[in-house]
N, C-alpha and C. Protein backbone atom coordinates (compact mmCIF):
# COMPACT_ATOMS: atom_id res chain seq x y z
N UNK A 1 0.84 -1.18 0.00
CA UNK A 1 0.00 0.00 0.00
C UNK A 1 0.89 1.25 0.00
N UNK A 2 0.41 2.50 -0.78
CA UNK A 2 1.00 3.42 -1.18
C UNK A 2 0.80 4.54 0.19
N UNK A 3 2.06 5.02 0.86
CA UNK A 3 2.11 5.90 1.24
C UNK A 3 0.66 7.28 0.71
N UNK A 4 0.35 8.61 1.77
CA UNK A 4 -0.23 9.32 1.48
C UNK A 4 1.01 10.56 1.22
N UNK A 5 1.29 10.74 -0.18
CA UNK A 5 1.83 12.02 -0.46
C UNK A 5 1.74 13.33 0.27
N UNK A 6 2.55 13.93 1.25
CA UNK A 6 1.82 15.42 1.83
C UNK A 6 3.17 16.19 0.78
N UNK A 7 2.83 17.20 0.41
CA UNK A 7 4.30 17.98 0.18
C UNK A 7 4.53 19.22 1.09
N UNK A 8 3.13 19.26 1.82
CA UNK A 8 3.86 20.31 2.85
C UNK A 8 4.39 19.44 3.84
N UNK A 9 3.98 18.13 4.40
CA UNK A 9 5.20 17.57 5.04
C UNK A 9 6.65 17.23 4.64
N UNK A 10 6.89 17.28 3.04
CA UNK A 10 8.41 17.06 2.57
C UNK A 10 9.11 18.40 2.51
N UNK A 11 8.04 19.67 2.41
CA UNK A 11 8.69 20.97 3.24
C UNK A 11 9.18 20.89 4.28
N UNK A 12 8.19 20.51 5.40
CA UNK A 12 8.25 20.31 6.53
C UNK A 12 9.52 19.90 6.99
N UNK A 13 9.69 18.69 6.38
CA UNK A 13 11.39 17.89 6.44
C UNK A 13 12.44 18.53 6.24
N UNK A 14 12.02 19.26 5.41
CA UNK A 14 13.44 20.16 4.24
C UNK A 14 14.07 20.63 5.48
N UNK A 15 12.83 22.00 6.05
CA UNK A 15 13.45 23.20 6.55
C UNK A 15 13.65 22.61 8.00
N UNK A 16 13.42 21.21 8.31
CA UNK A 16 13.81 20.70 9.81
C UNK A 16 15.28 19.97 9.54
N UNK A 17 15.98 19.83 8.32
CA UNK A 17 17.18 19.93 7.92
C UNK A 17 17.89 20.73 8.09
N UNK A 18 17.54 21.55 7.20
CA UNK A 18 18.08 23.44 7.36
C UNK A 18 18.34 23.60 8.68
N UNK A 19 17.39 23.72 9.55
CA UNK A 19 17.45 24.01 10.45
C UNK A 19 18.65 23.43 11.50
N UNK A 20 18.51 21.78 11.59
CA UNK A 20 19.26 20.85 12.20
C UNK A 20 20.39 21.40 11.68
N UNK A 21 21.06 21.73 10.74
CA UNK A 21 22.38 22.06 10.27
C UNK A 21 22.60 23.16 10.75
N UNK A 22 22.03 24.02 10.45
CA UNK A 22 22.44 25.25 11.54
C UNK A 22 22.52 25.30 12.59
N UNK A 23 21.35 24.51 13.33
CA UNK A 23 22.55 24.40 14.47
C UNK A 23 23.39 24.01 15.08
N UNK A 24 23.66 22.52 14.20
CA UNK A 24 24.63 21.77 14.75
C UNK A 24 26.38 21.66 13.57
N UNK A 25 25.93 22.20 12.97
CA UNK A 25 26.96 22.64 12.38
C UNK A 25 27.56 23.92 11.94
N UNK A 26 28.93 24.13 12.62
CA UNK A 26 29.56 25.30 12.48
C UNK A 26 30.06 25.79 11.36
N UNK A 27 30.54 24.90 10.49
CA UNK A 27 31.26 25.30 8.98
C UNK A 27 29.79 25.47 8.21
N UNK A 28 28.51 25.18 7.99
CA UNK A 28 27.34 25.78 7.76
C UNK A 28 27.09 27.38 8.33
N UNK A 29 27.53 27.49 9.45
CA UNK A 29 26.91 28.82 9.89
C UNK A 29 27.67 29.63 9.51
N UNK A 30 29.18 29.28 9.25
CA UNK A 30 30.41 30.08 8.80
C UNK A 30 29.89 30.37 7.67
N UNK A 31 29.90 29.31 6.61
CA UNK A 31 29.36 29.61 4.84
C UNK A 31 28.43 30.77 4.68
N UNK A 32 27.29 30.28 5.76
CA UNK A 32 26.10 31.30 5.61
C UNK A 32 26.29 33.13 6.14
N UNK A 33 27.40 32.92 6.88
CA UNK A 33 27.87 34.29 7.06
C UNK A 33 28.48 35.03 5.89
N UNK A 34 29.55 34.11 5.52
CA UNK A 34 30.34 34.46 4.71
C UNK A 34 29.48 35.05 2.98
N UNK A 35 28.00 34.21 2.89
CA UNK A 35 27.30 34.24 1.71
C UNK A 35 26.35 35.57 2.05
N UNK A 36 26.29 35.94 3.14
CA UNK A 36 25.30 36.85 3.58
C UNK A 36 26.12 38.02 3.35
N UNK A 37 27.47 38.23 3.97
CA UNK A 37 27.94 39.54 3.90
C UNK A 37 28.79 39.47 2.17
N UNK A 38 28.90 38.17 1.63
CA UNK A 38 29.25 38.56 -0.31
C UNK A 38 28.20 39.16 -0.84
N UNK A 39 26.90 38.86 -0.62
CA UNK A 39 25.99 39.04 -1.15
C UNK A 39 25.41 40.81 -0.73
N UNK A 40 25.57 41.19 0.47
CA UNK A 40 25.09 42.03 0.64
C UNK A 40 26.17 43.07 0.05
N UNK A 41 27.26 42.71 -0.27
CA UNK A 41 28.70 43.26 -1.05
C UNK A 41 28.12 43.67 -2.38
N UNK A 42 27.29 42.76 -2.54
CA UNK A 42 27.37 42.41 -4.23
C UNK A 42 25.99 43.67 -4.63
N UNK A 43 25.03 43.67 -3.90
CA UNK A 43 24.18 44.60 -3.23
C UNK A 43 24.38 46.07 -3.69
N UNK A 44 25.54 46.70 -2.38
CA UNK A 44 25.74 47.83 -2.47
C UNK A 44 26.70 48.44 -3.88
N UNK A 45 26.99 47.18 -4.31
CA UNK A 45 28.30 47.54 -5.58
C UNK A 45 27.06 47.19 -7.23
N UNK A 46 26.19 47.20 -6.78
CA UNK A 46 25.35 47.53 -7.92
C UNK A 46 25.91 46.20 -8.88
N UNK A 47 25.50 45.15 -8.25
CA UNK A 47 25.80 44.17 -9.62
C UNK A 47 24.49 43.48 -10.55
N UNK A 48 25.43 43.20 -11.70
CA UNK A 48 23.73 42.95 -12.85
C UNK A 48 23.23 41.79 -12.11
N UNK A 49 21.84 41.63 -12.63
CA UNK A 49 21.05 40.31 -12.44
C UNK A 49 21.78 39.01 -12.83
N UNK A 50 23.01 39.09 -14.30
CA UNK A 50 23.63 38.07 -14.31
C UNK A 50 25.17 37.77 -13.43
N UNK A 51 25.45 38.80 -12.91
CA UNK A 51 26.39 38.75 -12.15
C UNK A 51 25.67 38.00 -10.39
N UNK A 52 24.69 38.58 -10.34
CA UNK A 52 24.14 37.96 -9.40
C UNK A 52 23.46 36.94 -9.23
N UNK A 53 23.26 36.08 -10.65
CA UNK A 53 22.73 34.73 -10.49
C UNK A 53 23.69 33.82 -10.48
N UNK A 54 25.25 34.66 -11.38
CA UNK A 54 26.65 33.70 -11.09
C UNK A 54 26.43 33.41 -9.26
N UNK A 55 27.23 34.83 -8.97
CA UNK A 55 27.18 34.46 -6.97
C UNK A 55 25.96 33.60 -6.46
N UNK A 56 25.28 33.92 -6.58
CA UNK A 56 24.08 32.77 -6.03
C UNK A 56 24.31 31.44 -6.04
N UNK A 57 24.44 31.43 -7.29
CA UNK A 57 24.98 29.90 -8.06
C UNK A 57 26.04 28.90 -7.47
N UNK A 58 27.11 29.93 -7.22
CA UNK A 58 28.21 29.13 -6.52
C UNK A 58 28.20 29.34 -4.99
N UNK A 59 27.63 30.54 -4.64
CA UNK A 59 27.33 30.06 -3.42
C UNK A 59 26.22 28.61 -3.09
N UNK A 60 25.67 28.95 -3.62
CA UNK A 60 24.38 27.56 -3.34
C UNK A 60 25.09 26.17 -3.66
N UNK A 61 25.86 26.21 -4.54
CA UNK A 61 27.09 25.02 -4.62
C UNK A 61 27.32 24.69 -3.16
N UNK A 62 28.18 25.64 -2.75
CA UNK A 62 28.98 25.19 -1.47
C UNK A 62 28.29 24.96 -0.77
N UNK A 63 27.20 25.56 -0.34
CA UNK A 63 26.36 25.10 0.59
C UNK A 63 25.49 24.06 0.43
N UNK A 64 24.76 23.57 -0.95
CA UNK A 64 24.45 22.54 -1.28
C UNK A 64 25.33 21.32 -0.39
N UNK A 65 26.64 21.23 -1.31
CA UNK A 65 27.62 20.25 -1.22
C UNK A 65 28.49 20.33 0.11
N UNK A 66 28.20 21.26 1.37
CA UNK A 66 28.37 20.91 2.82
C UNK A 66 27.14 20.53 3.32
N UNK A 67 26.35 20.49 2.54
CA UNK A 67 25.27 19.25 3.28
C UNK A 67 25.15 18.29 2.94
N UNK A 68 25.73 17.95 1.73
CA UNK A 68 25.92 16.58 1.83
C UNK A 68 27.22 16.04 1.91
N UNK A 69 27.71 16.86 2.13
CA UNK A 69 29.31 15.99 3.26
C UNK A 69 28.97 16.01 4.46
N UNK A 70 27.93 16.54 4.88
CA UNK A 70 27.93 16.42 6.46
C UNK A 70 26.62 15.60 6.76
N UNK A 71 26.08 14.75 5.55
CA UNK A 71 25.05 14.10 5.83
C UNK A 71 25.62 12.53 5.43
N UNK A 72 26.79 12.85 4.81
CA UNK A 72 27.91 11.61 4.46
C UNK A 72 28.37 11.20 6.18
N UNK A 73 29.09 12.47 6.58
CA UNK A 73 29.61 12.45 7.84
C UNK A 73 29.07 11.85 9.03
N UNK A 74 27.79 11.83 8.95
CA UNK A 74 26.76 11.47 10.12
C UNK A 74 26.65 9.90 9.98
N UNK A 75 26.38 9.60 8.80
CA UNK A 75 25.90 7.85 7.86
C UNK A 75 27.47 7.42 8.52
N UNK A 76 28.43 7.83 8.04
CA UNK A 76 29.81 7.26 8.34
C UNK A 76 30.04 6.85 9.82
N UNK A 77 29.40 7.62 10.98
CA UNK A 77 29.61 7.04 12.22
C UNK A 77 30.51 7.49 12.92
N UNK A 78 30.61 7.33 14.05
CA UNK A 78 32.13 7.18 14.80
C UNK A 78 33.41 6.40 14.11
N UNK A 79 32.75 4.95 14.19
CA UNK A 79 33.52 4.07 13.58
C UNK A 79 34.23 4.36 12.35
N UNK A 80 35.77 4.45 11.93
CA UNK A 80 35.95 4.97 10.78
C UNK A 80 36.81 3.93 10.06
N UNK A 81 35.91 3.20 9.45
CA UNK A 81 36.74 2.07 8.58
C UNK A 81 37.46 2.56 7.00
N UNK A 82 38.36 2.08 6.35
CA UNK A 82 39.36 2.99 5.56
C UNK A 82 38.63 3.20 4.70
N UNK A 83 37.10 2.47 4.31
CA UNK A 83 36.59 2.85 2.78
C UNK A 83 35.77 4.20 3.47
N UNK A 84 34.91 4.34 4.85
CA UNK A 84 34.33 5.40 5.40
C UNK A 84 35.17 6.32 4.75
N UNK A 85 36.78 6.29 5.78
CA UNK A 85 37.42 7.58 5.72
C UNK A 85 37.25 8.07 3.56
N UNK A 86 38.03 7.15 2.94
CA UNK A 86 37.65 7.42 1.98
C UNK A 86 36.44 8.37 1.31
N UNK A 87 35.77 7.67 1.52
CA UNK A 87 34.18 8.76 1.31
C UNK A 87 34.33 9.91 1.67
N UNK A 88 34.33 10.19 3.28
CA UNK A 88 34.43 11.68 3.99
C UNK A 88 35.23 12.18 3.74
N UNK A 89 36.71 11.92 3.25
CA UNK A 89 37.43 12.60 2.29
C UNK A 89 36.97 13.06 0.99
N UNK A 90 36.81 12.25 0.16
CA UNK A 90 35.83 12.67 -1.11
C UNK A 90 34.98 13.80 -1.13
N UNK A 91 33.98 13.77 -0.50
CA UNK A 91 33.23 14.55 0.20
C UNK A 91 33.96 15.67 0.94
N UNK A 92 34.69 15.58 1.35
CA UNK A 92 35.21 16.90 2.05
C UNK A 92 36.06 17.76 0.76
N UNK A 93 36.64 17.07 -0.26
CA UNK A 93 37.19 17.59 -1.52
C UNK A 93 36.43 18.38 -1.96
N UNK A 94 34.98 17.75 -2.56
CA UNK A 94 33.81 18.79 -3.34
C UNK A 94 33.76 19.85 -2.30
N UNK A 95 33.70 19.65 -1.25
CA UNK A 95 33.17 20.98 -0.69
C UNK A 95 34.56 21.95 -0.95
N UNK A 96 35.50 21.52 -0.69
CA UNK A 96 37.15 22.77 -1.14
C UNK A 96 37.00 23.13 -2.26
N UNK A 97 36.29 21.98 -3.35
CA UNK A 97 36.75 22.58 -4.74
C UNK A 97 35.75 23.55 -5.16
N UNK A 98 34.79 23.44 -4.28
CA UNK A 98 33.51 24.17 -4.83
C UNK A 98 33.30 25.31 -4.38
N UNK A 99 34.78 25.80 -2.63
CA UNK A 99 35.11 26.65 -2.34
C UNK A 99 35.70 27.36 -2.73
N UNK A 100 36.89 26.78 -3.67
CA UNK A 100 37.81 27.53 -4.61
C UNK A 100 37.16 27.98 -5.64
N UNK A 101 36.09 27.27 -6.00
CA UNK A 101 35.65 27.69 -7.25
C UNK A 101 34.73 28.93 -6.79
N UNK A 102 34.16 29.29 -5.76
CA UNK A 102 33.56 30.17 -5.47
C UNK A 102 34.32 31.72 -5.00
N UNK A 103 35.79 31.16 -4.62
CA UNK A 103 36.48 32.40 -4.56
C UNK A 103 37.06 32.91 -5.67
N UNK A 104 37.54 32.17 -6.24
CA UNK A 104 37.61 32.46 -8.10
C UNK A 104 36.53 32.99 -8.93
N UNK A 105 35.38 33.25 -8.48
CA UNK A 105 34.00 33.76 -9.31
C UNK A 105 33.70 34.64 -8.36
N UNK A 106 34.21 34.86 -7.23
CA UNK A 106 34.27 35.83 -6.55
C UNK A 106 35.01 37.30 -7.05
N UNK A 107 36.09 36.73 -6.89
CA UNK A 107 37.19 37.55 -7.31
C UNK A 107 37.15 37.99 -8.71
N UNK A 108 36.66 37.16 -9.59
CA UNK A 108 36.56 37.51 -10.92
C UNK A 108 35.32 38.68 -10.76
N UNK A 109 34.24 38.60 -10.14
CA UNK A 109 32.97 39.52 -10.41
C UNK A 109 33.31 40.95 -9.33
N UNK A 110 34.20 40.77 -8.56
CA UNK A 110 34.53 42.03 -7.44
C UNK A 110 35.14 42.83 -7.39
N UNK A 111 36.76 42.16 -8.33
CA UNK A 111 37.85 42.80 -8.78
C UNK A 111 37.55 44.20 -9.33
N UNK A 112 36.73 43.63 -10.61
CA UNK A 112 36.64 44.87 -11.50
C UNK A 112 35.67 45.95 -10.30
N UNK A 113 34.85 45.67 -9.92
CA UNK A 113 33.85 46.82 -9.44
C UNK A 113 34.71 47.41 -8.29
N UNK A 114 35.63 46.94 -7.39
CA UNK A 114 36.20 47.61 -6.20
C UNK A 114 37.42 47.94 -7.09
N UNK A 115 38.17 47.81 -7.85
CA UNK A 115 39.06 48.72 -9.28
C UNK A 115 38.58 49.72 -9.73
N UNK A 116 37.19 50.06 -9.94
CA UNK A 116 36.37 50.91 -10.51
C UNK A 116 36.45 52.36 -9.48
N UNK A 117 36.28 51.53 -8.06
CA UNK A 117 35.64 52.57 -7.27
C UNK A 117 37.39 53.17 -6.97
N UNK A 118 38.43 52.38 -6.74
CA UNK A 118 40.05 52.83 -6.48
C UNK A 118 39.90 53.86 -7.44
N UNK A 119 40.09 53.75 -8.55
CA UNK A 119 40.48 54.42 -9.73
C UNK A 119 39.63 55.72 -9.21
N UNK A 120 38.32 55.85 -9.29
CA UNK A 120 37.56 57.00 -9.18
C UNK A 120 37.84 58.11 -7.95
N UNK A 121 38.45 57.10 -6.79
CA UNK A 121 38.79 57.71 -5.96
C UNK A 121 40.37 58.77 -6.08
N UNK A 122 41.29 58.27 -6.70
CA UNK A 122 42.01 58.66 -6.79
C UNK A 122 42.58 60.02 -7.52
């Protein structure tokens, strides 16, 4: 017999995720700082709609992909047998590379606009 579909209960779930991660995880609350004050950067420096769906984009990467290293992390256990560690390594990679890749699309979209404002100042 078929389950009863709710989708406000698979909301329900979502944001009791969200939530659970925030508070129990610190490199989540770090990201979300760090995405709050790029973004509000990105804000006052007048960036286009496509400059701002890049940042979004890769922010939502990283944060995507630290939840699921840290939902890897939890499944993995205490116990850390060498194929575990394996995994949570793996997993801990995407989240660096997806960090680098976010400071690199950072830097590429910021450069020019805080260059803009040097120059004018000078």
């Amino acid at each position: 017999m078929l389950k009863k579909y709710s989708l406000l209960k698979s909301f329900g779930y979502a944001f009791e995720g969200l939530k659970t991660a925030f508070k129990n995880e610190a490199n989540f609350r770090i990201q979300l700082v760090i995405a709050t004050i790029i973004l509000s950067l990105s804000v006052l420096l007048k960036f286009s709609a496509l400059e701002m769906t890049i940042l979004i984009t890769v922010i939502g990467l990283v944060l995507i992909l630290e939840l699921i290293n840290t939902t890897i992390e939890i499944l993995g256990g205490e116990k850390i047998t060498p194929e575990i560690k394996i995994v949570k390594d793996i997993s801990s990679g995407a989240v660096l590379l997806a960090a680098i890749l976010s400071v690199v699309v950072g830097l590429m979209l910021f450069t020019p606009k805080i260059w803009e404002i040097w120059i004018s100042l000078l």
